[in-house]
N, C-alpha and C. Protein backbone atom coordinates (compact mmCIF):
# COMPACT_ATOMS: atom_id res chain seq x y z
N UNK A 1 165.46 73.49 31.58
CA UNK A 1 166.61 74.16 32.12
C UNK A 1 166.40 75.66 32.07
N UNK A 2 166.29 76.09 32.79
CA UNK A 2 166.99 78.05 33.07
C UNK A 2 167.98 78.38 32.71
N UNK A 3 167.92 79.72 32.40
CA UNK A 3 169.32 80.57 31.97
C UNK A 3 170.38 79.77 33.10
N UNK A 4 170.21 80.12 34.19
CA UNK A 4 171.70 79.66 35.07
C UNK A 4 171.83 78.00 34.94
N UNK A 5 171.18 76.94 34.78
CA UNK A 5 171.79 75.74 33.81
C UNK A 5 172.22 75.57 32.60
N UNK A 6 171.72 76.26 31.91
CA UNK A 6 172.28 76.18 30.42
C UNK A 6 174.03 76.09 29.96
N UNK A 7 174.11 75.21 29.29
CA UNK A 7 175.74 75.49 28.62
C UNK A 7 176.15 76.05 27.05
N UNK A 8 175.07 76.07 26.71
CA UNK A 8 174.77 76.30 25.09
C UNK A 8 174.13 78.48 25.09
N UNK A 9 175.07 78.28 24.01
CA UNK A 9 174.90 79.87 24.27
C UNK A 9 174.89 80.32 22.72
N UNK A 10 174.39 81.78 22.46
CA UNK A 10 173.97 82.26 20.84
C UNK A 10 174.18 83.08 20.93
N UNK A 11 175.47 83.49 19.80
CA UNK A 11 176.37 84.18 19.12
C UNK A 11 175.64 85.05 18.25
N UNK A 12 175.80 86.29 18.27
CA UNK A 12 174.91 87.21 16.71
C UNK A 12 176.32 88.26 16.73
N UNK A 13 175.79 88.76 14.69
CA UNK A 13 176.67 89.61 14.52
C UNK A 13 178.09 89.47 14.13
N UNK A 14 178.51 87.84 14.10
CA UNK A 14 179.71 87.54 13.64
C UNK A 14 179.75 87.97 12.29
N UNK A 15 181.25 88.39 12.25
CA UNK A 15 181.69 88.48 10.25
C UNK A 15 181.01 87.90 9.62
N UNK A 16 180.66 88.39 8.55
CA UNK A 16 180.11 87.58 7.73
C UNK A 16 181.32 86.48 7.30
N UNK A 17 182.40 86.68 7.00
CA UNK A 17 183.09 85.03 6.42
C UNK A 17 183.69 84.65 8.11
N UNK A 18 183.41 83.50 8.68
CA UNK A 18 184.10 83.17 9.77
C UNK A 18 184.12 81.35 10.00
N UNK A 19 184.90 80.73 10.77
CA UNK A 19 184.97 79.58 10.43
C UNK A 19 184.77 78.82 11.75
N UNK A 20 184.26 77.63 11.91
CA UNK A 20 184.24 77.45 13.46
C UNK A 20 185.20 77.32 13.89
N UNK A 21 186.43 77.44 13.63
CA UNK A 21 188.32 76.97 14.33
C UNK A 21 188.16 78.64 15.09
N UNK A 22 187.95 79.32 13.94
CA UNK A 22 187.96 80.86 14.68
C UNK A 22 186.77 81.18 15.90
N UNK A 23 185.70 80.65 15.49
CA UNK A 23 184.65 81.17 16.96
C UNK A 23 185.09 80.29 18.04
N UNK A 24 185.27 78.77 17.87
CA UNK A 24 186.08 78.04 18.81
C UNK A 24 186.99 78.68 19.57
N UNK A 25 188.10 79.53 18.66
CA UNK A 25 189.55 79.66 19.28
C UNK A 25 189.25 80.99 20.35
N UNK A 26 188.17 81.92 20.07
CA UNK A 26 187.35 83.08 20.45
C UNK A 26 187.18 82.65 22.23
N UNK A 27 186.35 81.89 22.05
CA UNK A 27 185.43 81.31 23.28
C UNK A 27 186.16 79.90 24.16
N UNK A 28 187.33 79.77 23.80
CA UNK A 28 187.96 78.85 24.34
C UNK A 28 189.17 79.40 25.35
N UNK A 29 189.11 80.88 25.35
CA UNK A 29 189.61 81.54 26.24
C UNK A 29 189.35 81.70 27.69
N UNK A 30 187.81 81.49 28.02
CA UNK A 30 187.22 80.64 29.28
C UNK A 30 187.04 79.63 29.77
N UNK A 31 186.67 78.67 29.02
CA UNK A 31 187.36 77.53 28.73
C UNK A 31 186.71 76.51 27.80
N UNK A 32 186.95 75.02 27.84
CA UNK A 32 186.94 74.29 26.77
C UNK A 32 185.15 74.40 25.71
N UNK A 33 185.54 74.51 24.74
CA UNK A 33 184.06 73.90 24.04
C UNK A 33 183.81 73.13 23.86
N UNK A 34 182.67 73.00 23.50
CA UNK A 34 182.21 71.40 23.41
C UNK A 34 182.13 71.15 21.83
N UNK A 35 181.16 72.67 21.37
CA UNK A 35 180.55 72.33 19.81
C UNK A 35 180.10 73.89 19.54
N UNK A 36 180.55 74.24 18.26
CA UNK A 36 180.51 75.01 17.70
C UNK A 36 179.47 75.04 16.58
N UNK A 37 177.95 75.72 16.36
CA UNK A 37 176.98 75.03 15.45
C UNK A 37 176.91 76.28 14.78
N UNK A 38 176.53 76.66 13.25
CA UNK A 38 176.01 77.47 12.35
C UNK A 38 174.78 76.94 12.17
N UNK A 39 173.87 77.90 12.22
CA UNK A 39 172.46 77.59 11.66
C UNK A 39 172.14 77.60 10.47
N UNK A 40 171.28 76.60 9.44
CA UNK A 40 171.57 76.72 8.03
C UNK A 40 170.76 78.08 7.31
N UNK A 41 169.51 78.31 8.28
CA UNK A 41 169.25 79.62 7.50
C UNK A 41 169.70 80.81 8.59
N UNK A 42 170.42 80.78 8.47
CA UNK A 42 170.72 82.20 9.48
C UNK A 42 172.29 82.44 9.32
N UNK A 43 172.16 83.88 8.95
CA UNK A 43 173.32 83.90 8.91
C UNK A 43 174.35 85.00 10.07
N UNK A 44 175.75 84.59 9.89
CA UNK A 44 176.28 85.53 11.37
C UNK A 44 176.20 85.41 12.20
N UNK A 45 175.82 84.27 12.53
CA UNK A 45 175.03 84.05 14.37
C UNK A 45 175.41 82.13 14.28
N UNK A 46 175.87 81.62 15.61
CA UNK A 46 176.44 80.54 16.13
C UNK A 46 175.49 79.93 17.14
N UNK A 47 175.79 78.87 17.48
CA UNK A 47 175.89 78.58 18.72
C UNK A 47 176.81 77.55 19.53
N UNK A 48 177.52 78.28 20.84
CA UNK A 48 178.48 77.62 21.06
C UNK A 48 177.98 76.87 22.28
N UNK A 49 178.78 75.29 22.33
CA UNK A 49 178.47 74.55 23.73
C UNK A 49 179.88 74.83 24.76
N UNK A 50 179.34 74.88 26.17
CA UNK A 50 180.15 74.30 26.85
C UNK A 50 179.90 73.30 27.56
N UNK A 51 181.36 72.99 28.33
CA UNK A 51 180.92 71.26 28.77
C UNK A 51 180.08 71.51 30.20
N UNK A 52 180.38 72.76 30.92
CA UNK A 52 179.66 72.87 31.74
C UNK A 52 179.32 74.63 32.05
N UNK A 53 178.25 74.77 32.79
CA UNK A 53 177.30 76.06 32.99
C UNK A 53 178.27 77.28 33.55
N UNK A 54 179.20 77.01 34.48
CA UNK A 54 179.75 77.62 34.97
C UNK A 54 180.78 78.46 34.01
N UNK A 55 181.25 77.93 32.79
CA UNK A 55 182.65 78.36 31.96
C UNK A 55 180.99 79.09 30.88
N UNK A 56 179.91 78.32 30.34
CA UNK A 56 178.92 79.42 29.81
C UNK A 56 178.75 80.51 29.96
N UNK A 57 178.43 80.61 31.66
CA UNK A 57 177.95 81.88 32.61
C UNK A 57 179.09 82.72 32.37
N UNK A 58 180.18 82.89 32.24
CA UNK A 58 181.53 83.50 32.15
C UNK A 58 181.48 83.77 30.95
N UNK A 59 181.26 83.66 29.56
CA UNK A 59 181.42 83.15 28.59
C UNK A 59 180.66 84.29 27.99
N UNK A 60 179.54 84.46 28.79
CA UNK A 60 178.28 85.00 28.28
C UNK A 60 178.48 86.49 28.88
N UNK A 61 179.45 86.43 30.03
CA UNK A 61 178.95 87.86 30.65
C UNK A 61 180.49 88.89 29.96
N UNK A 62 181.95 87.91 29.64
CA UNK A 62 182.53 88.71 29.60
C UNK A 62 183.16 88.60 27.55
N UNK A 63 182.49 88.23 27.09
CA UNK A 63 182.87 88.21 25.76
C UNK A 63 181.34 88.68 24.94
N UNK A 64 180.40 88.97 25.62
CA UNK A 64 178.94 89.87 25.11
C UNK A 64 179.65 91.12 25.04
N UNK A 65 179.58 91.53 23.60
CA UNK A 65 180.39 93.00 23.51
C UNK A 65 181.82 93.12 23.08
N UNK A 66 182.52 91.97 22.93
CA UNK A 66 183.53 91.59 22.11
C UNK A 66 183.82 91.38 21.09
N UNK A 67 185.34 91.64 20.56
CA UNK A 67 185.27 92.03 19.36
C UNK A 67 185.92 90.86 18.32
N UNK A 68 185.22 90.30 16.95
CA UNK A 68 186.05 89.45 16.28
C UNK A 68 186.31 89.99 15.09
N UNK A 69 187.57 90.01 14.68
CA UNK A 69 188.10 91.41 13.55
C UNK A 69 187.75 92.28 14.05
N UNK A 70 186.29 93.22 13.06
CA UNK A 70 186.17 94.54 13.40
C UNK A 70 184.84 94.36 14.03
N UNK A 71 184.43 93.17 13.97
CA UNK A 71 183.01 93.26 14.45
C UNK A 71 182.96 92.61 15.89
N UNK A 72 181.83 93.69 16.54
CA UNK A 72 181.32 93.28 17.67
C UNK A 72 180.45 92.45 17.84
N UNK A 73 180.62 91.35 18.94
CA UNK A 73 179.81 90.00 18.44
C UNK A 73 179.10 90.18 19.57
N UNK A 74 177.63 89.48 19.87
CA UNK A 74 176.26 89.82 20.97
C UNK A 74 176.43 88.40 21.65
N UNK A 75 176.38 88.19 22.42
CA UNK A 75 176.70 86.80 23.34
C UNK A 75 175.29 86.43 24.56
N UNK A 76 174.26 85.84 24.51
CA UNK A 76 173.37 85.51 25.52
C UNK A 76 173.22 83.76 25.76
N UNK A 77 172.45 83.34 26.54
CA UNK A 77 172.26 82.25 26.64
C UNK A 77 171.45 81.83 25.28
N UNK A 78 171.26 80.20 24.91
CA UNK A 78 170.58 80.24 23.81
C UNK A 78 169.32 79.59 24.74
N UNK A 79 167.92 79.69 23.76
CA UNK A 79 166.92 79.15 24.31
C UNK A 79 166.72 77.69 24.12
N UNK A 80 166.47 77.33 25.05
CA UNK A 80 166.62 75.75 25.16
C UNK A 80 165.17 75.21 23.93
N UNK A 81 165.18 74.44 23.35
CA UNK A 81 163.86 73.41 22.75
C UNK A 81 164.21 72.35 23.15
N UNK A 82 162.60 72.26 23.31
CA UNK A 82 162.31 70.67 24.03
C UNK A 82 161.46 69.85 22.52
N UNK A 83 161.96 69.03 22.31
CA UNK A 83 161.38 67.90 21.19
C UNK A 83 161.28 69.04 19.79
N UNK A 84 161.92 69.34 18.96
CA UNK A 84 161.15 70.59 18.13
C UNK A 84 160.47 69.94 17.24
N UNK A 85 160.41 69.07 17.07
CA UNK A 85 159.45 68.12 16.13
C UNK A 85 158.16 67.90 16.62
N UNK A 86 157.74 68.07 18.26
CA UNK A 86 156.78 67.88 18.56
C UNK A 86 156.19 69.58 18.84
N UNK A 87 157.25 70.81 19.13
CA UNK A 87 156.91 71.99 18.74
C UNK A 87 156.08 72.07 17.18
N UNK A 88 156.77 71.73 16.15
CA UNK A 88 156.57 71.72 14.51
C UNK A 88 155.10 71.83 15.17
N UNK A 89 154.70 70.43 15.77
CA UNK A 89 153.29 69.88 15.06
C UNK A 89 152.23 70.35 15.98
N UNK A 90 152.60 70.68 17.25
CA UNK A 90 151.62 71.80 17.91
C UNK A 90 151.54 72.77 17.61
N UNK A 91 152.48 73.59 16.65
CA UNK A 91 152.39 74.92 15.88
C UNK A 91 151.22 74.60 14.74
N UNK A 92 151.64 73.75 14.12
CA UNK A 92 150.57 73.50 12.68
C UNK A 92 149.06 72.95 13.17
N UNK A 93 149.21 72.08 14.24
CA UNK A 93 147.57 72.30 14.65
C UNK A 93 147.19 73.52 14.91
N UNK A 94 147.98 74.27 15.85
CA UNK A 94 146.99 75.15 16.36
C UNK A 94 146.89 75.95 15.31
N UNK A 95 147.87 76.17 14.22
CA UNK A 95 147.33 77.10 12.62
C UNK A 95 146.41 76.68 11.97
N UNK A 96 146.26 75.34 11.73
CA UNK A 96 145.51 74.39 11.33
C UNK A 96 143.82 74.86 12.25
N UNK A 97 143.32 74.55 13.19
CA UNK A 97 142.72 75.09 13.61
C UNK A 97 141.90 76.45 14.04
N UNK A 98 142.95 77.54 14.03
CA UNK A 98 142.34 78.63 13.42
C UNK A 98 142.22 78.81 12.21
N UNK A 99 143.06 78.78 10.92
CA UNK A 99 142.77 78.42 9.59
C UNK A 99 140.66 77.83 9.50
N UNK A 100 140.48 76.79 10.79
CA UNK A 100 139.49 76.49 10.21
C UNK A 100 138.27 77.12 10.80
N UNK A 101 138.68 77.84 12.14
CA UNK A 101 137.48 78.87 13.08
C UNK A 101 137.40 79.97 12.06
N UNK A 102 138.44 80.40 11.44
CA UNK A 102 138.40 81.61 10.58
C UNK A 102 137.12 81.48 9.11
N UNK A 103 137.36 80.35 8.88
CA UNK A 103 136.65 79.97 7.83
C UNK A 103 135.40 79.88 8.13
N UNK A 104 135.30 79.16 9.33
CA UNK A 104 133.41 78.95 9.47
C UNK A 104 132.95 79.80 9.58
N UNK A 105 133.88 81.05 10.95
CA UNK A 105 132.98 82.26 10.61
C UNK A 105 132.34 82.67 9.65
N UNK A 106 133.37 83.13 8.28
CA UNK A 106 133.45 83.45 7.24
C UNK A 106 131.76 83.07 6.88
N UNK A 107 131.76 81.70 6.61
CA UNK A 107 130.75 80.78 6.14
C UNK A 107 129.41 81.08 7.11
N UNK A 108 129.55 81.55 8.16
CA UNK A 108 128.63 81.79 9.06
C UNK A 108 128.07 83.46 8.85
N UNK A 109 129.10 84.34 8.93
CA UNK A 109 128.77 85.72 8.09
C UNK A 109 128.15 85.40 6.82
N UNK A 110 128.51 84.80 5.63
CA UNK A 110 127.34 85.15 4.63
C UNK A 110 126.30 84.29 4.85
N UNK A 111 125.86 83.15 5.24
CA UNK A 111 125.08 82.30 5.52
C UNK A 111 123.85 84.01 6.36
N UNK A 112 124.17 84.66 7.49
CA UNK A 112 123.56 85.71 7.89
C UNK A 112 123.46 86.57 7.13
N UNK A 113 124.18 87.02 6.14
CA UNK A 113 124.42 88.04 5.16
C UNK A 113 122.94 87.57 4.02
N UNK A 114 122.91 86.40 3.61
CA UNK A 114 122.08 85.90 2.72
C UNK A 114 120.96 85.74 3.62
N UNK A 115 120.14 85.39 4.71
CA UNK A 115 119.24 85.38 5.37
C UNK A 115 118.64 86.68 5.50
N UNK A 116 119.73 87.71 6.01
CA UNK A 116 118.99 89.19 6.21
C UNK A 116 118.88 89.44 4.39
N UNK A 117 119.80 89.56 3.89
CA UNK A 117 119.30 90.23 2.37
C UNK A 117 117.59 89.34 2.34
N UNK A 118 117.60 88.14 2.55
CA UNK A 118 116.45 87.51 2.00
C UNK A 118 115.01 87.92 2.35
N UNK A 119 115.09 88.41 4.35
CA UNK A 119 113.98 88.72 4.55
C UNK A 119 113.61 90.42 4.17
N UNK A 120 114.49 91.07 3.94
CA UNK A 120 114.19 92.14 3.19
C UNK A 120 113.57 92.15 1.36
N UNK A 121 114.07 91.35 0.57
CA UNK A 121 113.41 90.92 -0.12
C UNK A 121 111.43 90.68 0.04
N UNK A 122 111.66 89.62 0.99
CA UNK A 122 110.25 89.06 1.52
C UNK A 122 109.47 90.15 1.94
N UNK A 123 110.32 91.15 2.91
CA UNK A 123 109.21 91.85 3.54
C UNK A 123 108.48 92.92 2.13
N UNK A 124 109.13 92.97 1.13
CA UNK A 124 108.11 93.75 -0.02
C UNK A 124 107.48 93.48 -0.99
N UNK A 125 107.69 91.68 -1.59
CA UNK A 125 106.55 91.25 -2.05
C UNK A 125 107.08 89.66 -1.97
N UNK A 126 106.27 88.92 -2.45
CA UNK A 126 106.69 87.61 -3.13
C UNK A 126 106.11 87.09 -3.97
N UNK A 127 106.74 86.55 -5.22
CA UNK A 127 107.11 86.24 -6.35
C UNK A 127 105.81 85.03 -6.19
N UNK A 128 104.56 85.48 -7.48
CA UNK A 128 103.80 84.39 -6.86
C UNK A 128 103.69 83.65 -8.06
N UNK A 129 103.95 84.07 -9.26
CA UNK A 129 104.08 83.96 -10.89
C UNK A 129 104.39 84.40 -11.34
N UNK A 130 105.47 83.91 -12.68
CA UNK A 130 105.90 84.62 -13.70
C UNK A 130 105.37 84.87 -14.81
N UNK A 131 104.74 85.05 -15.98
CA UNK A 131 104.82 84.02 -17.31
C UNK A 131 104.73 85.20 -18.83
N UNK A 132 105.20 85.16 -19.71
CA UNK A 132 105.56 85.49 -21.18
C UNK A 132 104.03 85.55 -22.10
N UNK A 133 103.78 86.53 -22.20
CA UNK A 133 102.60 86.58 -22.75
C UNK A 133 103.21 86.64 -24.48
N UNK A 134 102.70 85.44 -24.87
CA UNK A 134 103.39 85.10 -26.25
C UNK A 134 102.76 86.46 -27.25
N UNK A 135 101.74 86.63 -27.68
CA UNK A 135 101.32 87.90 -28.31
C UNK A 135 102.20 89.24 -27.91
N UNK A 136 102.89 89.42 -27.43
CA UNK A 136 103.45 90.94 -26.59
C UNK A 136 104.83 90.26 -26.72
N UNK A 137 106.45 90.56 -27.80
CA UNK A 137 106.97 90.41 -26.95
C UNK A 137 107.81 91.03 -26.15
N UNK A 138 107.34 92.22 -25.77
CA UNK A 138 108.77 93.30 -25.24
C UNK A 138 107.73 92.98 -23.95
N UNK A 139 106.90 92.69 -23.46
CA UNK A 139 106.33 92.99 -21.77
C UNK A 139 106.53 91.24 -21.31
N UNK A 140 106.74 91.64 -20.19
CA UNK A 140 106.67 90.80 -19.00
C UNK A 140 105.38 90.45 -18.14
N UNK A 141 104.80 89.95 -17.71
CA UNK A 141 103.83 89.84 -17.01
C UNK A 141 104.17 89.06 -15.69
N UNK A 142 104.06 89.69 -14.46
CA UNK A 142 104.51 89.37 -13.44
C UNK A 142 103.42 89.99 -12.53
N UNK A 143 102.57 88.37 -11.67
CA UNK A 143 102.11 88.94 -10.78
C UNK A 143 102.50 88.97 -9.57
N UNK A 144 102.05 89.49 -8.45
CA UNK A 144 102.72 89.94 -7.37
C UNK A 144 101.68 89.78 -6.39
N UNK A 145 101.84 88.81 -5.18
CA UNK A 145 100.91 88.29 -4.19
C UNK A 145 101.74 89.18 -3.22
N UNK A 146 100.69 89.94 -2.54
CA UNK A 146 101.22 90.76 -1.16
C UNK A 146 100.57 90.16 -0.23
C-alpha cells in the first residue's frame, strides 16, 4: 500500500501522560477510529486506525500541527510492514553474514600479515641449527646457512 491507501497513521510528541479515550476523542473529529495503538518501547507517539483512507488523508493533513493540552502533536502516515517476522530474519541474516565476510577478511589480513613478516625473515638467513655447547654456559651456538 502507498501513502494515499493507507488508513493507519503515526502520532509523535503526545503528552507524556495521555490515554487512548483522549487520542481517540482527538482524531474522531474527522471521523470514526478504528484502533488506537501505543508502542511498548516508545514513548509519546501512537498509532491511530481509520476505517477508511479517505477520513486518514484528512486526519493527517489537518490535525499535523495540532494541539493536545499544551503540546503540539506531528501527524503522518504510518509505514506499512509486511510480515515483520520475516523482516526480523532477513535483517539477522544479512548481519549474520557480514558479521562473517568481516571476519574472514580479518583472518585473511593476518594469514598475509604472517606470510609477508615470514618471507622477510627468510630473505636474511635460515635457521639451519641450534645447539648448547654444554662446557660454555652463557654462549649460544647458532649456525646460520645462507
Amino acid at each position: 500500500m502507498g501513502v494515499g491507501d493507507n488508513t493507519r497513521l503515526f502520532v509523535s510528541a503526545l503528552p507524556p501522560v495521555i490515554t487512548e479515550a483522549e487520542v481517540k476523542e482527538h482524531f474522531e473529529v474527522v471521523g470514526p477510529v478504528s484502533d488506537v495503538f501505543f508502542p511498548k518501547n516508545k514513548k509519546r507517539c501512537a498509532f491511530v486506525g481509520y476505517h477508511n483512507n479517505r477520513d486518514a488523508k484528512i486526519a493527517a493533513q489537518k490535525l499535523n500541527g495540532s494541539y493536545i493540552d499544551s503540546y503540539r502533536i506531528f501527524v503522518k502516515f504510518a509505514n506499512e510492514r509486511k510480515n515483520t517476522k520475516e523482516s526480523k530474519e532477513i535483517k539477522e541474516t544479512k548481519r549474520t553474514k557480514e558479521s562473517n565476510e568481516n571476519k574472514s577478511e580479518m583472518k585473511d589480513d593476518e594469514t598475509k600479515k604472517k606470510k609477508k613478516d615470514n618471507r622477510k625473515f627468510e630473505q636474511f638467513m635460515t635457521l639451519a641449527k641450534a645447539s648448547v655447547n654444554p662446557n660454555v654456559s652463557t654462549f649460544l651456538v647458532i649456525s646460520i646457512k645462507k
